[in-house]
N, C-alpha and C. Protein backbone atom coordinates (compact mmCIF):
# COMPACT_ATOMS: atom_id res chain seq x y z
N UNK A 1 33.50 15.87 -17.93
CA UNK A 1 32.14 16.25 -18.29
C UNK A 1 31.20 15.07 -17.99
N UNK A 2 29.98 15.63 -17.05
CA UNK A 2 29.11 14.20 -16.97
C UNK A 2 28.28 13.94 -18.38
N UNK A 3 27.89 12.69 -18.61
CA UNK A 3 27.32 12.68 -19.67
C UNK A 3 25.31 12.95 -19.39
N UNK A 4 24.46 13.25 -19.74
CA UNK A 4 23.29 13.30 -19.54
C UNK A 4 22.75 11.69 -19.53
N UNK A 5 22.29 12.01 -18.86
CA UNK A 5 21.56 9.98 -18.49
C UNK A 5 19.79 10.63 -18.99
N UNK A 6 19.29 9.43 -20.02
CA UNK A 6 18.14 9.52 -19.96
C UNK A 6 17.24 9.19 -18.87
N UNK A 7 16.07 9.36 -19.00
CA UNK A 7 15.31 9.13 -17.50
C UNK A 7 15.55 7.52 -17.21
N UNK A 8 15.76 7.23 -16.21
CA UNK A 8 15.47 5.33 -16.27
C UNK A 8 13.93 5.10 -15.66
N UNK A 9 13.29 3.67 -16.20
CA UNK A 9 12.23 3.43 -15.74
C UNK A 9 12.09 3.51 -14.35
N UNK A 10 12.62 2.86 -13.15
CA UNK A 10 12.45 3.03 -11.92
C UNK A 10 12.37 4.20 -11.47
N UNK A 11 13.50 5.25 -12.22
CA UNK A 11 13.10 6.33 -11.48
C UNK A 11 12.00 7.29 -11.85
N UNK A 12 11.35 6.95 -12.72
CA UNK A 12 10.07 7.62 -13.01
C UNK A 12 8.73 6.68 -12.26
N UNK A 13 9.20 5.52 -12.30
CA UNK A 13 7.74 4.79 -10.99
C UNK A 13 7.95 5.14 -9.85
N UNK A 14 9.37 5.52 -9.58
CA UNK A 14 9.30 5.83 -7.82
C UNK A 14 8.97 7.01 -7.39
N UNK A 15 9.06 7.95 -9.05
CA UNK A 15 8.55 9.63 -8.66
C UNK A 15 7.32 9.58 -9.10
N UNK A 16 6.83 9.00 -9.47
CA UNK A 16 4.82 8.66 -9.41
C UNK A 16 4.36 7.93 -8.51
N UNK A 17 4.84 7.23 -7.70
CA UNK A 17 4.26 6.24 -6.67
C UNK A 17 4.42 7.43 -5.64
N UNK A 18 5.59 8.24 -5.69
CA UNK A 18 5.80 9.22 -4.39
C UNK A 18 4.66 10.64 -4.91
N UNK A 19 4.83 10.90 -5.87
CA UNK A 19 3.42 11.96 -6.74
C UNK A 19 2.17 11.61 -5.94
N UNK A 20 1.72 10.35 -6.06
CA UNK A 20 0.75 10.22 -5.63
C UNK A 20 0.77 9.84 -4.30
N UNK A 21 1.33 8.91 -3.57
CA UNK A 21 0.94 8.81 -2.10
C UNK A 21 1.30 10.44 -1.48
N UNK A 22 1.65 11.12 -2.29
CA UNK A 22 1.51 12.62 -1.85
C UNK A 22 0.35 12.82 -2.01
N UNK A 23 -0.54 12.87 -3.41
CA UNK A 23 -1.49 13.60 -3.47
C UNK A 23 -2.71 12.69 -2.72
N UNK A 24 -2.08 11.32 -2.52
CA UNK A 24 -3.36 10.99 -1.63
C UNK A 24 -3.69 11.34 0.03
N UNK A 25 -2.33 11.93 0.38
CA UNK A 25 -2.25 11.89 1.68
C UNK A 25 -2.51 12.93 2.08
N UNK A 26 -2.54 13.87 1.30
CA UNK A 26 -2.99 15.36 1.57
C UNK A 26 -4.70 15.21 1.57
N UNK A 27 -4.79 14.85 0.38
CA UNK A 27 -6.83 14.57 0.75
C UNK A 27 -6.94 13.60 1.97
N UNK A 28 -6.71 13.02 2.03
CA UNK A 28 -6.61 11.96 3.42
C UNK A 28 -6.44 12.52 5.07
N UNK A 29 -5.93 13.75 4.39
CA UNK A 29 -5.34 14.31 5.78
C UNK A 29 -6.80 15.64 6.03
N UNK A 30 -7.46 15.38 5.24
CA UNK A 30 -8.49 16.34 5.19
C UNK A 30 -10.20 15.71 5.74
N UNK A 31 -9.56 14.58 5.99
CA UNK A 31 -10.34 13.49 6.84
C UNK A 31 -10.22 13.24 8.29
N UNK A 32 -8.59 13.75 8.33
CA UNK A 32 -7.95 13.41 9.44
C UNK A 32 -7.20 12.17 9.42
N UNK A 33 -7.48 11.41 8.34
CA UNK A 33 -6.00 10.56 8.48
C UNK A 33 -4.32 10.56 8.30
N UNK A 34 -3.50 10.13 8.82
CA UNK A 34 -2.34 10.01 8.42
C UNK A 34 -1.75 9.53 7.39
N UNK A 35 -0.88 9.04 7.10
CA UNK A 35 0.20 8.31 6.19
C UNK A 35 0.04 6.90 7.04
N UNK A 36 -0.22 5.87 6.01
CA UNK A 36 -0.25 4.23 6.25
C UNK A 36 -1.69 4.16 7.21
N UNK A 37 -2.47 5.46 7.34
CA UNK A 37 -3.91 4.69 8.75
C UNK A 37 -4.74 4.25 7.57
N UNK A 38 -4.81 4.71 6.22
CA UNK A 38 -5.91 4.07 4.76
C UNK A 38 -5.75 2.40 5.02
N UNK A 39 -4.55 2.39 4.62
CA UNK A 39 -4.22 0.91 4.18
C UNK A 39 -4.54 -0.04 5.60
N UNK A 40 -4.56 0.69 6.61
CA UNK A 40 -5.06 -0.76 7.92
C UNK A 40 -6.31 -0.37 8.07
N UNK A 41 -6.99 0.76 7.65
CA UNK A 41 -8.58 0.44 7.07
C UNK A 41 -9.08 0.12 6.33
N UNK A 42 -8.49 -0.63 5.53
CA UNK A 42 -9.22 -0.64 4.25
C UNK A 42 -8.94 -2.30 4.64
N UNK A 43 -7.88 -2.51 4.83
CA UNK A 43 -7.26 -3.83 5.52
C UNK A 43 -9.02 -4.39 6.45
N UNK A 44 -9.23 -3.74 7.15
CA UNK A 44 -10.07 -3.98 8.25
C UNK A 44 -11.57 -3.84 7.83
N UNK A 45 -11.69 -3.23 7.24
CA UNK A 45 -12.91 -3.13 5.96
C UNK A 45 -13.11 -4.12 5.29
N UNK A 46 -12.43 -4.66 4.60
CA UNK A 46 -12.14 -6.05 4.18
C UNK A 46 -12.51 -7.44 5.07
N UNK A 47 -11.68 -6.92 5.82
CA UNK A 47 -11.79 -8.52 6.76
C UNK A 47 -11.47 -7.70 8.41
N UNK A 48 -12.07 -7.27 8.88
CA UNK A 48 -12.73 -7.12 10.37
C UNK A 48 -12.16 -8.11 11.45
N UNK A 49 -11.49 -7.53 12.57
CA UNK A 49 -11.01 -8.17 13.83
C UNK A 49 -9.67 -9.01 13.42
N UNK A 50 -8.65 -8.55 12.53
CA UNK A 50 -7.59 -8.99 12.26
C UNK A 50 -6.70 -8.86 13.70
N UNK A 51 -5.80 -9.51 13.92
CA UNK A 51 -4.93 -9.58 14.78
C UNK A 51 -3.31 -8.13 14.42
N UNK A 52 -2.79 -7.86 14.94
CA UNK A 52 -1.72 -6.82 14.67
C UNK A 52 -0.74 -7.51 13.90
N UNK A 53 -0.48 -8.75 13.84
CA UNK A 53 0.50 -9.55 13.29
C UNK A 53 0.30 -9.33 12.43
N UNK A 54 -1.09 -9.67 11.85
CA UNK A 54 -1.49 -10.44 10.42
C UNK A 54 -1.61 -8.79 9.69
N UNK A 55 -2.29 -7.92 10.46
CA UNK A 55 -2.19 -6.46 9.69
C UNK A 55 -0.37 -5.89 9.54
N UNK A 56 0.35 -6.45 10.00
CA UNK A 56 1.40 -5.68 9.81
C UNK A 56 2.19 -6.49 8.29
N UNK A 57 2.01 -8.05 8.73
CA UNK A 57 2.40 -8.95 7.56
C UNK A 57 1.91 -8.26 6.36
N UNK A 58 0.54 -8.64 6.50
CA UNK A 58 -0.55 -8.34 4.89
C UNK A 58 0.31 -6.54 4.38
N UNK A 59 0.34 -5.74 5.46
CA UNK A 59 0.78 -4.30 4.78
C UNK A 59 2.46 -4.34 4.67
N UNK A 60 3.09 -5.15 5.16
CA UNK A 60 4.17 -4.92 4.80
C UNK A 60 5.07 -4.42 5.82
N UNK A 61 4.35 -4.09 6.53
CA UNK A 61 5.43 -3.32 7.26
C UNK A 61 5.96 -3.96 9.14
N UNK A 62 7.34 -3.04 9.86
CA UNK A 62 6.88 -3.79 11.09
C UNK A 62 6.32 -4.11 12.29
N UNK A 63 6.01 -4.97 13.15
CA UNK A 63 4.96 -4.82 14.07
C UNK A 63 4.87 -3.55 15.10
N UNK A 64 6.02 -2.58 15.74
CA UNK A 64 6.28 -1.61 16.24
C UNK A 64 5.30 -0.49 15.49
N UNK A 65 5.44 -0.66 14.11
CA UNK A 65 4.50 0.32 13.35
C UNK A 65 3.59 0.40 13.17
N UNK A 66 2.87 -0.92 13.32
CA UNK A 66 1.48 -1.24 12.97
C UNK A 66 0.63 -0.92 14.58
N UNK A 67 1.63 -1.29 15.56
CA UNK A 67 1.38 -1.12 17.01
C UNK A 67 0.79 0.76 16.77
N UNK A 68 1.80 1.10 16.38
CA UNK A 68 1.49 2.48 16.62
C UNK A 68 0.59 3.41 15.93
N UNK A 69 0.02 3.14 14.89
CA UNK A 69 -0.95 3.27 13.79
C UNK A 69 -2.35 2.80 14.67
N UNK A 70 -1.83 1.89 15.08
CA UNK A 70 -3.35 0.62 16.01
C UNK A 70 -3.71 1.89 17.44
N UNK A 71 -3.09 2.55 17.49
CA UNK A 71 -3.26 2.83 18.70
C UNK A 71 -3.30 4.31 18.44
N UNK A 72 -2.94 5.22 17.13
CA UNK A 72 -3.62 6.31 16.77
C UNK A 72 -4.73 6.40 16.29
N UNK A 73 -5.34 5.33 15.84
CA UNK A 73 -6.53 5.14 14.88
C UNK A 73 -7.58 4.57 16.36
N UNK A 74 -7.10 4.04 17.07
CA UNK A 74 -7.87 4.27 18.28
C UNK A 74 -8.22 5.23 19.27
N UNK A 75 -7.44 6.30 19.47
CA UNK A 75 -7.34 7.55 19.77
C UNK A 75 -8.19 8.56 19.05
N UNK A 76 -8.22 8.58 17.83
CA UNK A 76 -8.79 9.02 17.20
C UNK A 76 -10.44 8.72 16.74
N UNK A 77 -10.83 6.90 17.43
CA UNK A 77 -11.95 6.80 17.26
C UNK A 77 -12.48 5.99 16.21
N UNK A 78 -11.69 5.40 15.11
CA UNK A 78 -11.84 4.44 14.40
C UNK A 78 -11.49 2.88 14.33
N UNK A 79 -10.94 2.72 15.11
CA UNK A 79 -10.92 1.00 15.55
C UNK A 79 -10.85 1.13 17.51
N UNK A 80 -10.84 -0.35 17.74
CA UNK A 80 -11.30 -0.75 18.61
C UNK A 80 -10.37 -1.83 18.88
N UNK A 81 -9.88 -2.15 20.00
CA UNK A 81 -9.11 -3.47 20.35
C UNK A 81 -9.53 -4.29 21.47
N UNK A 82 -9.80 -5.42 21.20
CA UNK A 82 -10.55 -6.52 21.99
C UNK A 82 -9.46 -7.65 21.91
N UNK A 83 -9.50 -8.00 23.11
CA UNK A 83 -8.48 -9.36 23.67
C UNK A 83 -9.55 -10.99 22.95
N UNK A 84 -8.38 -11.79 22.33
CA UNK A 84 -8.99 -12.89 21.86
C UNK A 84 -9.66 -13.57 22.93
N UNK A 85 -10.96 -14.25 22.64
CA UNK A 85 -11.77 -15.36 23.48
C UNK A 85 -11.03 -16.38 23.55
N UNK A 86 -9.74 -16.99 22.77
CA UNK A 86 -9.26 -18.10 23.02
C UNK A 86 -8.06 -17.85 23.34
N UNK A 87 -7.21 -16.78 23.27
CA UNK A 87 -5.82 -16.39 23.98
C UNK A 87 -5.88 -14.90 24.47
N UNK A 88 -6.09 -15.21 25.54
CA UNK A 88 -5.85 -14.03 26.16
C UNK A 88 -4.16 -12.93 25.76
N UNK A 89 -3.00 -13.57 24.84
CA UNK A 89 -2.33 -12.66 24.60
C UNK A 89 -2.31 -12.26 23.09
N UNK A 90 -3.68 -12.64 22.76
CA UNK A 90 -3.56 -12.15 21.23
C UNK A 90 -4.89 -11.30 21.58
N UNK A 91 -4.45 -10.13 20.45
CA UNK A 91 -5.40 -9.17 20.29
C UNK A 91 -6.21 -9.04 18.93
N UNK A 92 -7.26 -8.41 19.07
CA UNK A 92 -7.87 -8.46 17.55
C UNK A 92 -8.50 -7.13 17.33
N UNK A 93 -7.88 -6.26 16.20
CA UNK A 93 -8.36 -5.06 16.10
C UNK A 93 -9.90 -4.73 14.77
N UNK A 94 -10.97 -3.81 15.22
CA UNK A 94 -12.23 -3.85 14.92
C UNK A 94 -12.78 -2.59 14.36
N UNK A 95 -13.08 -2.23 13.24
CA UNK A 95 -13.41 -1.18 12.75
C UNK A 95 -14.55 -0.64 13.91
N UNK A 96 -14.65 0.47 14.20
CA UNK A 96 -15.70 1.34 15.75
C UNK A 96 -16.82 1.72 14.44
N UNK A 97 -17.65 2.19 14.53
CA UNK A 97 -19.11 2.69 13.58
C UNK A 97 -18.54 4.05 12.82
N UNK A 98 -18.04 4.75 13.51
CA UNK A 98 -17.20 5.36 13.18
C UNK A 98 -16.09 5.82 11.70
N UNK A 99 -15.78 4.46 12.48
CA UNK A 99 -14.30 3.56 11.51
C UNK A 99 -15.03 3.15 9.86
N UNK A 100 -15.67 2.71 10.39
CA UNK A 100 -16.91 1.93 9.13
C UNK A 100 -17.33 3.30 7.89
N UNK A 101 -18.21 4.56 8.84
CA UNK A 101 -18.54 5.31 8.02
C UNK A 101 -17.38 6.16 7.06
N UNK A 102 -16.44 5.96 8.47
CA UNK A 102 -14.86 6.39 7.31
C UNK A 102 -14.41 6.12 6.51
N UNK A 103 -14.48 4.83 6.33
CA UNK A 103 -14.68 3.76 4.98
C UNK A 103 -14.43 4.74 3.45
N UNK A 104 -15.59 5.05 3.46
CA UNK A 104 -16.34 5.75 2.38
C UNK A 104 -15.06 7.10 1.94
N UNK A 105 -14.89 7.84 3.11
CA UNK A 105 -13.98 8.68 3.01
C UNK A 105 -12.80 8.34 1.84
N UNK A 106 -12.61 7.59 2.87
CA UNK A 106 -10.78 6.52 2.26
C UNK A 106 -11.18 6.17 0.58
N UNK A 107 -12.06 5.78 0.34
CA UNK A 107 -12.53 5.14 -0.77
C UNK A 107 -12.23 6.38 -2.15
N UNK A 108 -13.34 7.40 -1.72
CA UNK A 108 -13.50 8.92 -2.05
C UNK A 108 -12.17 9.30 -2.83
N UNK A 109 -11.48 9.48 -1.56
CA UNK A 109 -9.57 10.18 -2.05
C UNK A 109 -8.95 9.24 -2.63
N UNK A 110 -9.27 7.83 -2.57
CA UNK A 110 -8.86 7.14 -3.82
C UNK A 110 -8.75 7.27 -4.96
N UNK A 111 -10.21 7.56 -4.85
CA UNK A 111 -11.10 7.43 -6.41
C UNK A 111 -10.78 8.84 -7.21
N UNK A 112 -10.77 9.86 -6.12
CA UNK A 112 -10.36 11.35 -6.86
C UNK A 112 -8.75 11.29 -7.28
N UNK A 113 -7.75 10.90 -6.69
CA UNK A 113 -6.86 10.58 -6.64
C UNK A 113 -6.30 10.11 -7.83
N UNK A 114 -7.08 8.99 -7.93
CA UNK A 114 -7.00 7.68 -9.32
C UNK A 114 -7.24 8.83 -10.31
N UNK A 115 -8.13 9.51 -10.35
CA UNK A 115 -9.22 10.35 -11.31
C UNK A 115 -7.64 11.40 -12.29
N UNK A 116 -7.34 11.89 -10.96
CA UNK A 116 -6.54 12.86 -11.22
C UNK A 116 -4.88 12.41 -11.91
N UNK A 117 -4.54 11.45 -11.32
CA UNK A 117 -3.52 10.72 -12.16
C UNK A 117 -3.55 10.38 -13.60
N UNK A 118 -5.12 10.12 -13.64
CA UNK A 118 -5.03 9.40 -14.86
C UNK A 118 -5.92 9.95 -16.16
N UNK A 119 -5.66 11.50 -15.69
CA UNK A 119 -6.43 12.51 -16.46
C UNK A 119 -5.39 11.93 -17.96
N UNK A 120 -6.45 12.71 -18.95
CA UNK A 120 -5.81 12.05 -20.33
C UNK A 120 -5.45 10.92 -20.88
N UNK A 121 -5.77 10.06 -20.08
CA UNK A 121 -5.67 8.44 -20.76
C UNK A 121 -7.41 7.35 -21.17
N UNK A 122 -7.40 7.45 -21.81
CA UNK A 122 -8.50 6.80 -23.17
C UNK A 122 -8.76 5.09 -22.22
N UNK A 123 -10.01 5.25 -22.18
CA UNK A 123 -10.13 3.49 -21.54
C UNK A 123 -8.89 2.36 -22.08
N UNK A 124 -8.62 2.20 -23.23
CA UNK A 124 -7.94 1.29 -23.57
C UNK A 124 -6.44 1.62 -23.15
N UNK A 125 -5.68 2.71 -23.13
CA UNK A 125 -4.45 3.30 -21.97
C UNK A 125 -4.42 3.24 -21.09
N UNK A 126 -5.76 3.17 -20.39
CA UNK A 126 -5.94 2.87 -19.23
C UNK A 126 -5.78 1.02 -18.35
N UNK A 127 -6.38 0.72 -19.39
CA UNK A 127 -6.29 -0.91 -19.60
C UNK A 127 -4.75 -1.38 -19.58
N UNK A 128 -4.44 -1.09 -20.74
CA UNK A 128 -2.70 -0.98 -21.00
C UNK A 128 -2.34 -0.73 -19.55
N UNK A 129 -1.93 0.24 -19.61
CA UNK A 129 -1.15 0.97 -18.46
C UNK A 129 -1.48 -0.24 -16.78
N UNK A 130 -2.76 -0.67 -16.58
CA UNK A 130 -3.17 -1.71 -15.49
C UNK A 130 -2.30 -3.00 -15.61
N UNK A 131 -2.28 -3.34 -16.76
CA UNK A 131 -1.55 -4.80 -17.39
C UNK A 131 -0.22 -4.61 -17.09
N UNK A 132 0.19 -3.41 -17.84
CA UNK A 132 1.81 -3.04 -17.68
C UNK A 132 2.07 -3.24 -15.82
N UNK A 133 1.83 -2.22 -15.34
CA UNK A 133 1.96 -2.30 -13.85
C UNK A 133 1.60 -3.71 -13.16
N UNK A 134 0.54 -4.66 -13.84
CA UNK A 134 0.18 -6.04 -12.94
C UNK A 134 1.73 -6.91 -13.52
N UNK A 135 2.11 -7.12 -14.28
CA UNK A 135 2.99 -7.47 -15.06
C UNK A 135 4.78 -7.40 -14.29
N UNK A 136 4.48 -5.80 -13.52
CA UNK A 136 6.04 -5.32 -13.25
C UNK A 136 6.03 -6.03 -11.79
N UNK A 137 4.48 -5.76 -10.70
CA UNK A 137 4.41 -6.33 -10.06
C UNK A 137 4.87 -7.84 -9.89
N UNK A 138 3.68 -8.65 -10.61
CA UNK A 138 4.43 -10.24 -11.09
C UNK A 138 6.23 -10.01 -11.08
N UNK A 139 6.47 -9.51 -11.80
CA UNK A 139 8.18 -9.28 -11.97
C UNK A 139 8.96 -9.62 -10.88
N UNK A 140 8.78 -8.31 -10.42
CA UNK A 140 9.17 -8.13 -9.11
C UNK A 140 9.09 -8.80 -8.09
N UNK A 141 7.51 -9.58 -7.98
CA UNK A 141 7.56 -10.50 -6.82
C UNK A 141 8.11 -11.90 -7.03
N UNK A 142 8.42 -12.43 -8.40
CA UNK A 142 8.78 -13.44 -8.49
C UNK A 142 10.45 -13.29 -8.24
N UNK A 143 11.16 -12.13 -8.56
CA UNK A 143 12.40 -11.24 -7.98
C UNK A 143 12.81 -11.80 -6.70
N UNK A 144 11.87 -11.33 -5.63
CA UNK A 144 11.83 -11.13 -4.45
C UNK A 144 11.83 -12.74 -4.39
N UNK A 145 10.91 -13.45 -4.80
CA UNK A 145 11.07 -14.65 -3.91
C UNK A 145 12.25 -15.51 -4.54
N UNK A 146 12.94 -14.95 -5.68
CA UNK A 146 14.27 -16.02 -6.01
C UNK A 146 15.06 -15.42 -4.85
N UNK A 147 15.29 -14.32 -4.85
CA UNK A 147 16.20 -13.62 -3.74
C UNK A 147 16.34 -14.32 -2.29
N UNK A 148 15.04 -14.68 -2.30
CA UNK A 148 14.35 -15.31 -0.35
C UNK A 148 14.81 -16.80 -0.78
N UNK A 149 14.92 -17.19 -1.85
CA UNK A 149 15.44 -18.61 -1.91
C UNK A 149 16.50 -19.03 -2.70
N UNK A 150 17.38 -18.03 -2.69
CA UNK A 150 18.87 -18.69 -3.58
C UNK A 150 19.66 -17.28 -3.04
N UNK A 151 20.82 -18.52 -2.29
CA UNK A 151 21.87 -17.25 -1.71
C UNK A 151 22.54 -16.74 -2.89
N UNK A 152 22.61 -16.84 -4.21
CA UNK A 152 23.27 -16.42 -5.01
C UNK A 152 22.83 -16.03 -6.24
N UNK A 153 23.08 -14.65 -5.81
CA UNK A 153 22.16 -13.14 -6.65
C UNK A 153 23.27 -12.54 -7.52
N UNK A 154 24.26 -12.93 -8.12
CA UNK A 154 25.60 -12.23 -8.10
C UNK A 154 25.48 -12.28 -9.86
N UNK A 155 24.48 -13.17 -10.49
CA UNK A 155 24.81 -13.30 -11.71
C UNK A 155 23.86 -11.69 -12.84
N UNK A 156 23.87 -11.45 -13.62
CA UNK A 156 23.17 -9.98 -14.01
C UNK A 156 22.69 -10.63 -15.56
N UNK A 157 21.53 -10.20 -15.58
CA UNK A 157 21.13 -10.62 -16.97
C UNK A 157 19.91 -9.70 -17.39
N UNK A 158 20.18 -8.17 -16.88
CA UNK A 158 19.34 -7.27 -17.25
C UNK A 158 18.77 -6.83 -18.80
N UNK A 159 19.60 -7.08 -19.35
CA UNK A 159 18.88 -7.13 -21.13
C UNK A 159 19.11 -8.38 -21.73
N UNK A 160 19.02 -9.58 -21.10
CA UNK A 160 18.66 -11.52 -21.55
C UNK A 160 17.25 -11.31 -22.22
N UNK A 161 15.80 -10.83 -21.84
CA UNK A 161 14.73 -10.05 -22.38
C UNK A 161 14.85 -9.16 -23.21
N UNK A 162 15.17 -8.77 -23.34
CA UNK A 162 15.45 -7.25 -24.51
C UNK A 162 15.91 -7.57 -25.65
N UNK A 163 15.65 -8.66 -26.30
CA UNK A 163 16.34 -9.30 -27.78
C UNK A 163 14.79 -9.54 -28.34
């Protein structure tokens, strides 16, 4: 007989992180964007004429992907790619006028997005709930970088906190 497992935390952030980049991508797609074209506009919105490197680093992901995102979002009319004035083999990609007024779009399905997630929670839950998540983040990235700097991950001290 299996025994019933209560929910675990991860797997309820990974079925809300996936909840929502669903429900954002569907309004998004009602713009005409894809999956991952927000985040290298908003990227570019920010800070304008980034190189493909530095947009693939900053989002995470790898350069093959960012290549190919760079070059639908140009197709489509929202960025622009111009060869560097000081190296001719670096490139620098440029929100088009276009790209810019789209901005606003991206912003929009955020904000409705956000809206809709976080129906029923009281400013101060809301507050909470920001802290909690900045907190897991911190966690996690300090995680990640013991991992990137100590070959030896083997030891477990998942409830050392929990006293």
């Amino acid at each position: 007989m299996v025994k019933d497992r209560k929910p675990l935390i991860l797997h309820r952030l990974q079925s809300t992180a996936r909840l929502t980049r669903t429900a954002l991508a569907t309004r998004l797609l009602g713009y005409g964007f894809y999956a991952g074209q927000d985040a290298v506009m908003l990227q570019l919105a920010h800070e304008d004429g980034l190189s493909p490197s530095v947009l693939a680093k900053r989002l995470g992901v790898r350069p093959p992907t960012i290549t190919k995102t760079i070059s639908r979002l140009q197709t489509q009319g929202f960025v622009k790619k111009e060869g560097s004035t000081t190296d001719q083999r670096q490139a620098h990609i440029f929100l088009t006028e276009t790209g810019n007024e789209a901005i606003k779009s991206i912003e929009k399905s955020i904000r409705k997005t956000e809206k809709d997630a976080m129906k029923g929670f009281d400013k101060k839950e809301r507050k909470a709930f920001v802290k909690m998540l900045s907190r897991l983040e911190i966690n996690l990235s300090a995680a990640e970088l013991l991992r990137q700097t100590s070959p030896d991950d083997d030891h477990d001290d998942d409830d050392a906190d929990d006293e």
